[in-house]
Protein backbone atom coordinates (compact mmCIF):
# COMPACT_ATOMS: atom_id res chain seq x y z
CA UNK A 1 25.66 12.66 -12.68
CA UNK A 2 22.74 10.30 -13.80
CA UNK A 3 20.08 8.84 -12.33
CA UNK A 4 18.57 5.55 -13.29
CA UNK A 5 14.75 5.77 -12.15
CA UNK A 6 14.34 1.77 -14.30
CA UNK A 7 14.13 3.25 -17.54
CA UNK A 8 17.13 2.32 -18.58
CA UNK A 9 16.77 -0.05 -21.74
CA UNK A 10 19.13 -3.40 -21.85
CA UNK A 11 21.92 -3.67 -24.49
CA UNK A 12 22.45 -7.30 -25.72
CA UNK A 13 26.20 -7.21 -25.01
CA UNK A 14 24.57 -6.90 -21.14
CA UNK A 15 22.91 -10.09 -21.75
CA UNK A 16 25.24 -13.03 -23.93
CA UNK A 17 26.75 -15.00 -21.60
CA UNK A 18 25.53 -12.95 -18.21
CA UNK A 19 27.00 -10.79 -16.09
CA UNK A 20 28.98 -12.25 -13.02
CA UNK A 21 28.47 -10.26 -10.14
CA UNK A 22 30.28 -11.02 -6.36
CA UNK A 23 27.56 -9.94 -3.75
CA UNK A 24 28.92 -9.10 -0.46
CA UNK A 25 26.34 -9.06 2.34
CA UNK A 26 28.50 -8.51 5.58
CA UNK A 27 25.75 -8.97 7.69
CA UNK A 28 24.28 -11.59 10.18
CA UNK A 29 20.39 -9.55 10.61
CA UNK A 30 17.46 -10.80 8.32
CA UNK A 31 15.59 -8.50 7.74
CA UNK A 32 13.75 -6.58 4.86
CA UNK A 33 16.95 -4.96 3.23
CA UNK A 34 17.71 -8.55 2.66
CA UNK A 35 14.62 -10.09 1.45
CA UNK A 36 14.51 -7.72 -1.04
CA UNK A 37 18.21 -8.31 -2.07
CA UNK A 38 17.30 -11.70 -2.35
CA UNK A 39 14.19 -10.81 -4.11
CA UNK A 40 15.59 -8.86 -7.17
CA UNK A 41 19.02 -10.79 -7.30
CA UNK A 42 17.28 -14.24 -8.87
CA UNK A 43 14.98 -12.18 -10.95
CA UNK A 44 17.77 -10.56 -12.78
CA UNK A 45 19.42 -13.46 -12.54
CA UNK A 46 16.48 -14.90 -14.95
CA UNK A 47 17.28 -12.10 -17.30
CA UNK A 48 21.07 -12.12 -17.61
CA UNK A 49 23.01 -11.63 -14.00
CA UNK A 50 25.06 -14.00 -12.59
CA UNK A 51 25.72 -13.60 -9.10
CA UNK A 52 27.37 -15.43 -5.85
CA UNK A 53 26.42 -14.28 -3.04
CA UNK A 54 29.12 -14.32 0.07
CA UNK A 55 27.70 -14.34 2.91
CA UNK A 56 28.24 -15.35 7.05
CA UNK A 57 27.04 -18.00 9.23
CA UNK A 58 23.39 -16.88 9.26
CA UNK A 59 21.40 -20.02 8.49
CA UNK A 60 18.53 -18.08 8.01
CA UNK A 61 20.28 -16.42 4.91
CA UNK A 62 22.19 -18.83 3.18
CA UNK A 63 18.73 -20.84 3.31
CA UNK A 64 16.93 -17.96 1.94
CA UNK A 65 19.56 -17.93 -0.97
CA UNK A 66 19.23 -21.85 -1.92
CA UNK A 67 15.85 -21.51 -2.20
CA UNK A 68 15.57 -18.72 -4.80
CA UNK A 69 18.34 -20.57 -6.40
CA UNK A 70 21.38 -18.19 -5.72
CA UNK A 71 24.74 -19.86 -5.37
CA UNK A 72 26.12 -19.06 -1.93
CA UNK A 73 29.65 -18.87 -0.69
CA UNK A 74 29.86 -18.69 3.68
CA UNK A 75 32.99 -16.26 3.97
CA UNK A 76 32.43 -16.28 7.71
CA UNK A 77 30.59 -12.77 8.80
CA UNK A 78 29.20 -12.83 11.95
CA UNK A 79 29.12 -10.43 14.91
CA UNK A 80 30.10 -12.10 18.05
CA UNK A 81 27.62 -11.26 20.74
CA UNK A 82 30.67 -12.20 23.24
CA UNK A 83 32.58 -10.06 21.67
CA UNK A 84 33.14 -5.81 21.07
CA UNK A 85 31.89 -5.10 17.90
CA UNK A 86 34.53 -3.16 17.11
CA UNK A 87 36.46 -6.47 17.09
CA UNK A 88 33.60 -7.95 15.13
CA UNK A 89 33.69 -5.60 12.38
CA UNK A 90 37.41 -5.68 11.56
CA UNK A 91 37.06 -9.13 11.19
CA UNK A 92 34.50 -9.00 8.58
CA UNK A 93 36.60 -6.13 7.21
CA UNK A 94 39.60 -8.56 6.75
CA UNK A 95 37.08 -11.03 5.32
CA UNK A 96 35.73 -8.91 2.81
CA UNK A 97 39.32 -8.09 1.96
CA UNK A 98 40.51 -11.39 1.81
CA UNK A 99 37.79 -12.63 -0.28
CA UNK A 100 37.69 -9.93 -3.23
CA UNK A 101 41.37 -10.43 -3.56
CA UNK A 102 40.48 -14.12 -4.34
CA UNK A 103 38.09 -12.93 -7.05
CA UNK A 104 39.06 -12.71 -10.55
CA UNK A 105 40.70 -9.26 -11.40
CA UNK A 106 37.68 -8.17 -13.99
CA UNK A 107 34.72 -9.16 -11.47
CA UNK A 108 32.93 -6.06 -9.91
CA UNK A 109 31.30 -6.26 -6.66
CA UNK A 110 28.17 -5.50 -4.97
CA UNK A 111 28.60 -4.59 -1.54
CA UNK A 112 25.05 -4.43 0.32
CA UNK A 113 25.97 -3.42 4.28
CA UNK A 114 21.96 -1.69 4.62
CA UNK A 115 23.04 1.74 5.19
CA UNK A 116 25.66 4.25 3.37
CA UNK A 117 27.72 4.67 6.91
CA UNK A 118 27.69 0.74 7.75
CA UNK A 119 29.65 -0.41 4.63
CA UNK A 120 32.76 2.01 5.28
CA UNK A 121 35.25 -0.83 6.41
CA UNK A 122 33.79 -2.68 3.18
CA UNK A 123 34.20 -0.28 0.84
CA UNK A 124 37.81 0.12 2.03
CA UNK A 125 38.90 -3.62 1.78
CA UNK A 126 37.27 -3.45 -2.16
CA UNK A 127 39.58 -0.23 -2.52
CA UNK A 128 42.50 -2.02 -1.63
CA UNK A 129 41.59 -5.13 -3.50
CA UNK A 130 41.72 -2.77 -6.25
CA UNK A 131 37.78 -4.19 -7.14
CA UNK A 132 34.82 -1.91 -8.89
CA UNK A 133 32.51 -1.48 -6.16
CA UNK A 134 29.05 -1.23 -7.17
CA UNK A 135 26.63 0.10 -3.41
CA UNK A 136 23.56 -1.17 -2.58
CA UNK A 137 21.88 1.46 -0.10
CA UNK A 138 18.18 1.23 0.88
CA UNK A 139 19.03 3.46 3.40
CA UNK A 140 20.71 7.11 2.79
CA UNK A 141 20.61 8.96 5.92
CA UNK A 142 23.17 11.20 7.24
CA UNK A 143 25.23 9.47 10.53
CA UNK A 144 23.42 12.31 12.48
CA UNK A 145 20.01 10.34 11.61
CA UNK A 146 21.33 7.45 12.72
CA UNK A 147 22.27 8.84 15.95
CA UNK A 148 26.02 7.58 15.25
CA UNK A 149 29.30 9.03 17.53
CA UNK A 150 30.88 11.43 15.71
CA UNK A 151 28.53 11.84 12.62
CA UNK A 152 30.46 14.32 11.07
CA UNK A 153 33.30 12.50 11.10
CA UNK A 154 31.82 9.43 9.65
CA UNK A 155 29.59 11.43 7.08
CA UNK A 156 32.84 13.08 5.82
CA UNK A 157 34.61 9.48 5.57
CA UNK A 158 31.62 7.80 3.92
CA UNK A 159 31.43 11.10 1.35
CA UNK A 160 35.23 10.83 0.35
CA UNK A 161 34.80 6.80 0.12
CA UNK A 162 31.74 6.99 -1.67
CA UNK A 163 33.69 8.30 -4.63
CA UNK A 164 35.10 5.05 -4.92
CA UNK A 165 31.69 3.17 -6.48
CA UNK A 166 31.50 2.71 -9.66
CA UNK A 167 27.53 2.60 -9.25
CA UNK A 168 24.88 2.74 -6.89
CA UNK A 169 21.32 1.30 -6.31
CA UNK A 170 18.73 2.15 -3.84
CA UNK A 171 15.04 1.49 -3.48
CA UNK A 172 13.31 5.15 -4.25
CA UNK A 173 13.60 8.19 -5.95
CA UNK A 174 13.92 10.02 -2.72
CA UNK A 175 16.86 7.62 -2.02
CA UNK A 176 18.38 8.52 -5.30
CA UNK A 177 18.22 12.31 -4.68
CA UNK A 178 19.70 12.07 -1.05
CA UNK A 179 22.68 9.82 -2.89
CA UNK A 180 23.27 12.71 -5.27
CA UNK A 181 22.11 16.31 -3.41
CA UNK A 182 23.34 15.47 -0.27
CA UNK A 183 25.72 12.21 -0.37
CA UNK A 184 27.47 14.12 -4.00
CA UNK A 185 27.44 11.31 -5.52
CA UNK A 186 28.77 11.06 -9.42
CA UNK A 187 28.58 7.68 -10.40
CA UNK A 188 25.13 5.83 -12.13
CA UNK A 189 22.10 5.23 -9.62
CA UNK A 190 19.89 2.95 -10.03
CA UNK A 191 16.23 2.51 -8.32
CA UNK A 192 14.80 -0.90 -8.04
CA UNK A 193 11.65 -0.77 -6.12
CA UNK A 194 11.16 -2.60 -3.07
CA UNK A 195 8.40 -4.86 -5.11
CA UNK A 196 7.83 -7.46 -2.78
CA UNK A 197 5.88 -11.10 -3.74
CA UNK A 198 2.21 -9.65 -2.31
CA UNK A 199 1.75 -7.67 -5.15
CA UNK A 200 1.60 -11.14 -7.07
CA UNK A 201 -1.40 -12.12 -5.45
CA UNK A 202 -5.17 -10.92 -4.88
CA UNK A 203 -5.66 -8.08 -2.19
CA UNK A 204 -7.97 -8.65 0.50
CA UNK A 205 -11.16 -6.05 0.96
CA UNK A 206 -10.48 -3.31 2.99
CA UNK A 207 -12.01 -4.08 6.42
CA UNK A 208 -15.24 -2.13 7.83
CA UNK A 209 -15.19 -3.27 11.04
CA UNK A 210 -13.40 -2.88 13.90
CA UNK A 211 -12.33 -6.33 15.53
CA UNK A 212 -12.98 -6.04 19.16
CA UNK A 213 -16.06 -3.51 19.39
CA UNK A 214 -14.80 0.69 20.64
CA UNK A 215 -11.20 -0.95 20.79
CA UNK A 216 -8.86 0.02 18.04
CA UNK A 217 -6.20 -2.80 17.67
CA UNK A 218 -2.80 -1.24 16.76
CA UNK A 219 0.38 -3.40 15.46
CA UNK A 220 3.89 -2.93 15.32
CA UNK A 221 5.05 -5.40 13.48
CA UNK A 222 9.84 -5.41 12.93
CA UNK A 223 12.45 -4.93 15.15
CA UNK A 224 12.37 -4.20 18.36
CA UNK A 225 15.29 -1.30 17.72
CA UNK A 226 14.59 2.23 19.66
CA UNK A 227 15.94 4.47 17.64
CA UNK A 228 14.94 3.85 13.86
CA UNK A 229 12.18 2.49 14.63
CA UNK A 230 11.23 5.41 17.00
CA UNK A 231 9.84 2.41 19.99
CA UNK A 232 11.50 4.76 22.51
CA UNK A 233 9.41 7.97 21.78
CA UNK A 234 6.18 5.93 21.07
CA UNK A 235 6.23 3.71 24.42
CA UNK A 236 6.65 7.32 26.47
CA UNK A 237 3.72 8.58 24.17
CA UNK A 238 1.09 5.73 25.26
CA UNK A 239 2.75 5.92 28.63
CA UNK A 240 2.07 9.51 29.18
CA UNK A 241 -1.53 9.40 27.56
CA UNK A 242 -3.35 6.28 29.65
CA UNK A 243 -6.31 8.12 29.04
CA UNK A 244 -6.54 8.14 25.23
CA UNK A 245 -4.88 4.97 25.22
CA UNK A 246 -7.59 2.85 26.97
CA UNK A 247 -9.44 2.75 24.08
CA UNK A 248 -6.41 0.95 22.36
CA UNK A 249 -4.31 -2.38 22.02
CA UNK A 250 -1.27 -2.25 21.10
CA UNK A 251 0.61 -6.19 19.97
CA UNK A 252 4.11 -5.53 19.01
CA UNK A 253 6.06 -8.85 17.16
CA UNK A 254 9.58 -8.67 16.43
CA UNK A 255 12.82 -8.85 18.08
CA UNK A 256 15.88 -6.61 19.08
CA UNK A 257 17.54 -4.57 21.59
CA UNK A 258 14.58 -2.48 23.28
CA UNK A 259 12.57 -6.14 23.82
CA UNK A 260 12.86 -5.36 27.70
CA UNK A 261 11.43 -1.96 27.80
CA UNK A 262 8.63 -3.43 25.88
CA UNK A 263 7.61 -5.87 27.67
CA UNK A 264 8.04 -3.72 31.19
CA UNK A 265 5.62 -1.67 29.26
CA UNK A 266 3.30 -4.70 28.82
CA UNK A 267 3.52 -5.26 32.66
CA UNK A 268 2.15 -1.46 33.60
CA UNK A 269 -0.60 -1.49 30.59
CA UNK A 270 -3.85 -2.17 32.42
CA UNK A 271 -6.11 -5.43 31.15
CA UNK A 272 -3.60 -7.20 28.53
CA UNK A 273 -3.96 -4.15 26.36
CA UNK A 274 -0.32 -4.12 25.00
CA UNK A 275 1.02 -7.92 24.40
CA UNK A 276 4.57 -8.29 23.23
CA UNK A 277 5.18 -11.21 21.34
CA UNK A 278 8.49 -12.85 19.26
CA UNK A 279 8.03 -12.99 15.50
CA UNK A 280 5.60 -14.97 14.14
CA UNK A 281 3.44 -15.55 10.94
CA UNK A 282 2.54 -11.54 9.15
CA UNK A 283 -0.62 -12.60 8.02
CA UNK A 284 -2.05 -13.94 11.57
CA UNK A 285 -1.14 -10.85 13.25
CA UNK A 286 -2.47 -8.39 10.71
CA UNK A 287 -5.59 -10.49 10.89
CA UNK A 288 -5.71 -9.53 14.33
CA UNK A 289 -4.97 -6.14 13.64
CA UNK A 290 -7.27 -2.82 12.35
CA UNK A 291 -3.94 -0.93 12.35
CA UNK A 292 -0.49 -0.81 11.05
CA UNK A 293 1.65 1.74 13.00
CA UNK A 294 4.89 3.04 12.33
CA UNK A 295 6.69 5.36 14.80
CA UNK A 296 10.32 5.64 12.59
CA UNK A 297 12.56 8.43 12.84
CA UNK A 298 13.88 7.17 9.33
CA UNK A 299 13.18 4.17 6.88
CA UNK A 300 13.97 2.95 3.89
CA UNK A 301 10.75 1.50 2.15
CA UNK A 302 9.03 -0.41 5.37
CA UNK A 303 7.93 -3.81 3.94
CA UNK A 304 5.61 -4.90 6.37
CA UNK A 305 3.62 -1.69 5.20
CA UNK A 306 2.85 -2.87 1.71
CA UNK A 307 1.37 -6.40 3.53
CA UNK A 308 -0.58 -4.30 5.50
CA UNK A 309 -2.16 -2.74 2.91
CA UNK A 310 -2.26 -5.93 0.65
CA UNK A 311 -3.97 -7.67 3.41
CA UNK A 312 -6.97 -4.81 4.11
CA UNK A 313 -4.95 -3.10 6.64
CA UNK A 314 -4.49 0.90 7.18
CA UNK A 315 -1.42 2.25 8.08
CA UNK A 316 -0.80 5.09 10.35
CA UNK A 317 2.88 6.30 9.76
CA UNK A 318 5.81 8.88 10.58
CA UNK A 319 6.26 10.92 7.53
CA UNK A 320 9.93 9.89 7.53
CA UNK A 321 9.14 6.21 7.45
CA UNK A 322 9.51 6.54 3.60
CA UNK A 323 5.97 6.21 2.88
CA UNK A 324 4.92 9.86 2.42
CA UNK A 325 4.65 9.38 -1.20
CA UNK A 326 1.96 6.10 -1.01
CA UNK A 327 -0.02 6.91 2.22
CA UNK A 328 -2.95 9.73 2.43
CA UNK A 329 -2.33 13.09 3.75
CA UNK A 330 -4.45 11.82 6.80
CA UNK A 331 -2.37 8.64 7.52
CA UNK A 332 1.04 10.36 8.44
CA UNK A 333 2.26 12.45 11.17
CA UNK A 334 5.52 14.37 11.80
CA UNK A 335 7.79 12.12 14.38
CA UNK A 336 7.42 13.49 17.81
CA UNK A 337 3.92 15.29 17.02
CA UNK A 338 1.47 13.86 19.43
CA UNK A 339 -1.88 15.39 18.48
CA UNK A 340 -1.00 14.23 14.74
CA UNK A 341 -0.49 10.82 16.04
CA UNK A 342 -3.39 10.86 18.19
CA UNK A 343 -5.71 12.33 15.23
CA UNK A 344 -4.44 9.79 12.35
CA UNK A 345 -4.74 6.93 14.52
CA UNK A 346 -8.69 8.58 15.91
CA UNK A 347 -9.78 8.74 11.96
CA UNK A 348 -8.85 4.77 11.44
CA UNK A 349 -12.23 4.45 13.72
CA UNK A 350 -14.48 5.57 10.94
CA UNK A 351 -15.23 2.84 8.50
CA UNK A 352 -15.00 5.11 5.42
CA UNK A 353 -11.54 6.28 6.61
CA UNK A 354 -9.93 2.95 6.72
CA UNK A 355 -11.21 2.03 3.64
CA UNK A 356 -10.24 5.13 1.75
CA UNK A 357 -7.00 4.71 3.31
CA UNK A 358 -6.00 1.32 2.06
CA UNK A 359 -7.50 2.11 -1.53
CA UNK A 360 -5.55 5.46 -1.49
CA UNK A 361 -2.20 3.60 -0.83
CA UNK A 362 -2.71 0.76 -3.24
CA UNK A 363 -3.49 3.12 -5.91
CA UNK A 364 -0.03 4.80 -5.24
CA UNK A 365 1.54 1.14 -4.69
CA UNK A 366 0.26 0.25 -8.35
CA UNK A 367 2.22 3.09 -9.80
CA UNK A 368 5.27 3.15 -7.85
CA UNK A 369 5.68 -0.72 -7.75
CA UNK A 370 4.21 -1.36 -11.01
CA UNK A 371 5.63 -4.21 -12.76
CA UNK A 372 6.89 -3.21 -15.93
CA UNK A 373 8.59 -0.50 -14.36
CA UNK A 374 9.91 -3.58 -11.94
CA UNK A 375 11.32 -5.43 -14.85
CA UNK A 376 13.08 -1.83 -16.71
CA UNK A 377 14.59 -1.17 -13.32
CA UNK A 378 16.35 -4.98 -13.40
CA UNK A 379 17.37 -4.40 -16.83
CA UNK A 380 18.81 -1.10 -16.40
CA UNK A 381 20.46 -2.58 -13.55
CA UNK A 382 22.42 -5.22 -15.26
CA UNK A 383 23.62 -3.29 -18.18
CA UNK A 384 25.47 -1.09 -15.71
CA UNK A 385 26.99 -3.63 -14.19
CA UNK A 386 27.77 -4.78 -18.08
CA UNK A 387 29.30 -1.61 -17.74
CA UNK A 388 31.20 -1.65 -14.53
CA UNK A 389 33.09 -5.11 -15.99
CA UNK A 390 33.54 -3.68 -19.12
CA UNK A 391 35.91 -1.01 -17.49
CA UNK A 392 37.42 -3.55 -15.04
């Protein structure tokens, strides 16, 4: 077992010529697992990798991928909205297989489904194209987490086809623990921190006051998905609670499955406090905001959290939204605890709270995202993928 926290130091075999890399992302969702993918990828690609990226029909993302310079190869993944998914999936399965048996025989591949139990068809077309697999897994939880049929079923499948990476790469050291405690995982992992452009630019002053007078202005700002994102426990929360709640707005901005329920929630919230709207620009709603809140049942390294914070925001969040280890004691809550929610979100009022808050987190942001360790991580990164090919 090893773990690879980005301290890994490059050899120059790593580095003359580069490294090819194929980059599978089976996926047609753009969200922050893929940013960051196509954050890191041209940065290493600066410093020695060499990657293609094969992608679906997602406009969005083969954009995204021109414009950071990434060559980009549209294999067809999609998931056909008219269609099961079921059906969906084995196509991309038979697309992923199809394409790594096209690759050349010494070319390892980085498959990047999101989560460990999404990527199972994947990993077994790379088995039987005979490829080394290298993982990229932001998110480690169990298929229980998830809320998945049959979760030990597929967490005893993923375990056994885990074993078949060569190396893995997540976003945290709790990530990297789960992969190796609980996932028993063998191989090399590798953290590259979720360091996302913000940090490259001057953060705005905390803000003192409150926007629109008594009212605290709350924001959920992602996708509009129940379960992760825990929408379904916090709408019944402000539901049940209209009299705490009248001294709140609520915006949410985003997109997904539970966009109904939210906006039937809009309907019964007296006086336009809780506006639903589709996504828009970050920086215009968290202008509008006092509040960042996060109601996940799991995360991998929430984005839209270090924006927040880069932009003078505070951020009220579930202590499984992966931000435990930047956020203040005061800022988190268990999920499901509603005096902890109501009491985090009731000390954003004070002035000195919010303040302390965001200079708290960006203190912790500094260390965990700091740059040099940025750059190590990338290089550590690449010579194990030196690696991987080597033994190809």
């Amino acid at each position: 077992m090893k773990i690879v926290p980005g301290t890994t130091p490059v050899g120059s075999s790593a580095l003359q010529g580069g490294t090819a890399l194929a980059v599978m992302l089976p996926t047609d969702v753009v969200g922050g697992h893929e940013h960051m993918l196509l954050e890191w990828l041209p940065r290493a690609r600066q410093i020695g990798l060499c990657p293609t990226v094969y992608g679906g029909a997602n406009r969005q993302l083969a954009e995204l991928a021109r414009k950071v310079g990434l060559p980009w190869r549209d294999v067809g993944y999609r998931v056909d909205r008219r269609d099961s998914l079921r059906r969906a999936q084995w196509g991309n399965f038979l697309k992923t297989l199809w394409t790594a048996v096209r690759l050349p025989r010494w070319m390892p591949v980085l498959l990047a489904p999101g989560a460990m139990q999404v990527g199972l068809l994947h990993v077994l077309a790379c088995r039987l194209a005979r490829r080394k697999i290298i993982c990229y897994v932001p998110i480690t939880q169990s298929a229980a987490t998830h809320r998945m049929r049959r979760p030990a079923l597929r967490d005893w499948l993923t375990t056994h086809l885990a074993r078949s990476a060569s190396m893995w790469i997540t976003i945290t050291d709790e990530h990297a623990r789960r992969l190796t405690d609980f996932w028993k995982i063998r191989a090399p992992v590798h953290v590259i921190p979720n360091r996302v452009t913000a940090l490259s630019l001057p953060a705005a002053p905390p803000r003192a006051v409150l926007r629109d007078g008594e009212l605290l202005n709350l924001l959920f700002a992602g996708r509009f998905e129940p379960i992760q994102k825990g929408l379904d426990w916090l709408v019944d929360t402000l539901d049940a609670n209209e009299a705490w709640t009248a001294k709140l707005t609520i915006e949410f901005q985003g997109a997904g499955p539970y966009l109904g329920r939210l906006e039937a929630f809009a309907q019964r919230a007296v006086q336009n406090r809780v506006k639903v709207l589709p996504w828009g620009n970050i920086q215009e709603a968290l202008a509008r905001a006092d509040v960042l809140l996060l109601a996940s049942r799991f995360e991998g390294f929430p984005l839209v959290a270090i924006e927040a914070l880069w932009a003078g925001v505070p951020v009220v969040a579930t202590l499984e939204s992966g931000l435990a280890d930047v956020l203040p004691p005061g800022s988190l809550y268990p999920f499901g605890d509603v005096a902890a929610l109501r009491a985090a979100i009731e000390r954003m009022r004070i002035p000195d709270n919010r303040e302390a808050a965001v200079v708290h987190a960006r203190n912790r942001l500094q260390v965990l995202l700091d740059q040099e360790r940025y750059e190590r991580a990338l290089a550590g990164v690449i010579e194990g993928v030196a690696r991987v090919t080597r033994r190809s």
